[in-house]
Protein backbone atom coordinates (compact mmCIF):
# COMPACT_ATOMS: atom_id res chain seq x y z
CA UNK A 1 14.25 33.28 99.72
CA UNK A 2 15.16 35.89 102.39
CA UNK A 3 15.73 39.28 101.64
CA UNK A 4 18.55 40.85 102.53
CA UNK A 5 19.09 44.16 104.09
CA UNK A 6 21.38 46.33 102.74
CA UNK A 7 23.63 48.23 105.31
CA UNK A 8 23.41 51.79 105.10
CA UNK A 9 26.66 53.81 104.33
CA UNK A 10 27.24 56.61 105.74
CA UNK A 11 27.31 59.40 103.43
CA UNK A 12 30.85 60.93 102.90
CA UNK A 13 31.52 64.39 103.82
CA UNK A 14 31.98 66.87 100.43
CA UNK A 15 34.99 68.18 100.38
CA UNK A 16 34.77 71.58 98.95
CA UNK A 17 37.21 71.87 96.51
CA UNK A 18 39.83 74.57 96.91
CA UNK A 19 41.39 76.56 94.67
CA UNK A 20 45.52 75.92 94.59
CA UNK A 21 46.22 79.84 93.82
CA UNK A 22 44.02 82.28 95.18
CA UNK A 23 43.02 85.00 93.08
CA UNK A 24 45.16 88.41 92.78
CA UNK A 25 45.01 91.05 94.62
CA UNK A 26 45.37 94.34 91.95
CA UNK A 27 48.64 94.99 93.53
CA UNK A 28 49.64 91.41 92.63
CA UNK A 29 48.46 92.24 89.05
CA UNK A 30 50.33 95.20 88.67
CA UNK A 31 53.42 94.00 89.89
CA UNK A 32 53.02 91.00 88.22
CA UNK A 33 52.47 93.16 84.50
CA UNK A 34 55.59 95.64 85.47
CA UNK A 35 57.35 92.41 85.75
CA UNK A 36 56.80 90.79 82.57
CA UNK A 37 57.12 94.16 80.56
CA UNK A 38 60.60 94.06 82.25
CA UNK A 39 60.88 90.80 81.29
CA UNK A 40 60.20 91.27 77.73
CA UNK A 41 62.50 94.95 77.25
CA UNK A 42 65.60 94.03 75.65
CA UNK A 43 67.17 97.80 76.46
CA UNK A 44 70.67 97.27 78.70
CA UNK A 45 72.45 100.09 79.48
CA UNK A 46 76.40 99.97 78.79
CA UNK A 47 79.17 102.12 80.76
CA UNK A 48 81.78 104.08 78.20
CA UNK A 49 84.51 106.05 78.49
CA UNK A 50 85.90 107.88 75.76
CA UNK A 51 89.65 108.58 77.08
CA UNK A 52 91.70 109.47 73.76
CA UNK A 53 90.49 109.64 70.58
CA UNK A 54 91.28 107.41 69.07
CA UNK A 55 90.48 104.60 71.61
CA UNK A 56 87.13 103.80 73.43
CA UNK A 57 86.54 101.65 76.42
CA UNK A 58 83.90 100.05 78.47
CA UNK A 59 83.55 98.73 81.98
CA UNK A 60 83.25 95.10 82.59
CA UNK A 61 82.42 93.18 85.54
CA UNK A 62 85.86 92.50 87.44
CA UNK A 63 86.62 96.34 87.54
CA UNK A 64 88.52 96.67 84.66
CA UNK A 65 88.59 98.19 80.94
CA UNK A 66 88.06 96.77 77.60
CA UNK A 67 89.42 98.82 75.49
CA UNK A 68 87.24 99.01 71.90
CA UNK A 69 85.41 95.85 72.61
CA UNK A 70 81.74 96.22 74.08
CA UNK A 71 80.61 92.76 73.84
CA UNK A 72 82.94 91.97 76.93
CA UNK A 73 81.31 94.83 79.19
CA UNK A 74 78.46 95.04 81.88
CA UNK A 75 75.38 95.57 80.51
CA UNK A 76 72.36 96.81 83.32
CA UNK A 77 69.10 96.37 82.89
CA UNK A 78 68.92 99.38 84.25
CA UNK A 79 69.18 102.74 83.82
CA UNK A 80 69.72 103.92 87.87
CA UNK A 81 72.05 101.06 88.21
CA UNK A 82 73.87 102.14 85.46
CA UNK A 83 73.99 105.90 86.97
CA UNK A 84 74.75 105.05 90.18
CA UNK A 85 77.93 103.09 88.61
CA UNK A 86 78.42 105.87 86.87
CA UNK A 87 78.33 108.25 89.93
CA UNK A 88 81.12 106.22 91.69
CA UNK A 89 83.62 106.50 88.36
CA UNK A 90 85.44 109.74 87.37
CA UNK A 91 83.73 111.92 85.53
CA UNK A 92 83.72 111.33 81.62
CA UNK A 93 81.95 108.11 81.60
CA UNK A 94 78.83 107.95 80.18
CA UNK A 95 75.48 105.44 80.22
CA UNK A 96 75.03 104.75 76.52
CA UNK A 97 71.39 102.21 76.00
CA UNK A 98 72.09 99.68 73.75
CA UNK A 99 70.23 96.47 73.00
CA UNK A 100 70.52 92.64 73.49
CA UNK A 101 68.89 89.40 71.43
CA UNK A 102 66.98 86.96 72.68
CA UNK A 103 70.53 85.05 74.43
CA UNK A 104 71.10 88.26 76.14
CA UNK A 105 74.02 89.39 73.94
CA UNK A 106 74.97 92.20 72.71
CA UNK A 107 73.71 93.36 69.48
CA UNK A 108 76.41 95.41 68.01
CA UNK A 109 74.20 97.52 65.06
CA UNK A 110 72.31 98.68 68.21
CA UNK A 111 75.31 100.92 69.54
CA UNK A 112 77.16 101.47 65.71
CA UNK A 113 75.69 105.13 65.35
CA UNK A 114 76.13 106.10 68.61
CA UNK A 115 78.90 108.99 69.64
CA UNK A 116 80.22 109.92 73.40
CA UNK A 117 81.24 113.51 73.12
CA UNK A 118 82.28 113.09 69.56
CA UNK A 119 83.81 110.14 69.35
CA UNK A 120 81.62 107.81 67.53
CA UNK A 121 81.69 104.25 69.84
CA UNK A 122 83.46 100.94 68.13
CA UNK A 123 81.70 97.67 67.60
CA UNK A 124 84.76 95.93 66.69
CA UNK A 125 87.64 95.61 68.81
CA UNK A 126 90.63 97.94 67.28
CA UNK A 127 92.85 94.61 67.19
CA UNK A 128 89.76 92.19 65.07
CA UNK A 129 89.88 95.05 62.37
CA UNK A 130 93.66 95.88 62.25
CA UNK A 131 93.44 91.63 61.28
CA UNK A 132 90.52 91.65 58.85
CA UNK A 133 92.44 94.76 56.83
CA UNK A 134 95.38 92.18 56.43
């Protein structure tokens, strides 16, 4: 019996293996922490009006009032937003923090104590309660 030669392979080049997300930079971490604290802060910020008084009012979105209902309004996530709004309105609107549940809704016991001036803000629309005394 013959031997037989075995064929040398040739040896595969090692690929080094790289890394799919290069580490962060500490500006990347601290950007990346202000981030998720934002994340995680449920405080929104909620324009009001109080224009007689016996009726209160928030802005919404399509540049209109809601009279007595707040769960219809623009809430900011923040504050400056909020005051710049604020600066563009006529004077005797206010930036009143509230806060919102996990959904992003409005949690109503959040703004129930709250006053503008001295009216004391409404968490239920004028026309729900007039119904629910009936």
């Amino acid at each position: 019996m013959a031997a037989v030669k075995k064929r040398k392979q040739a040896a595969l080049p090692q690929v080094a293996v790289v890394d799919e997300d290069p580490p962060l930079t500490p500006t990347q971490r601290r950007a990346l922490a202000r981030h998720v604290k934002d994340m995680e802060d449920r405080t929104r910020y909620l324009l009001v009006s109080a224009t007689l008084p016996g009726s209160r009012s928030t802005t919404v979105q399509d540049d209109s009032w809601s009279f007595d209902d707040p769960t219809t309004a623009t809430l900011f996530k923040r504050r400056a937003s909020a005051q710049a709004i604020q600066a563009l309105l006529r004077p005797g609107v206010f930036v009143v923090p509230c806060k919102v549940d996990d959904r992003g809704r409005l949690v109503l016991t959040s703004i129930a104590g709250r006053k503008v001036g001295k009216v004391r803000l409404a968490v239920q629309p004028s026309w729900k309660r007039r119904a629910a005394r009936r």
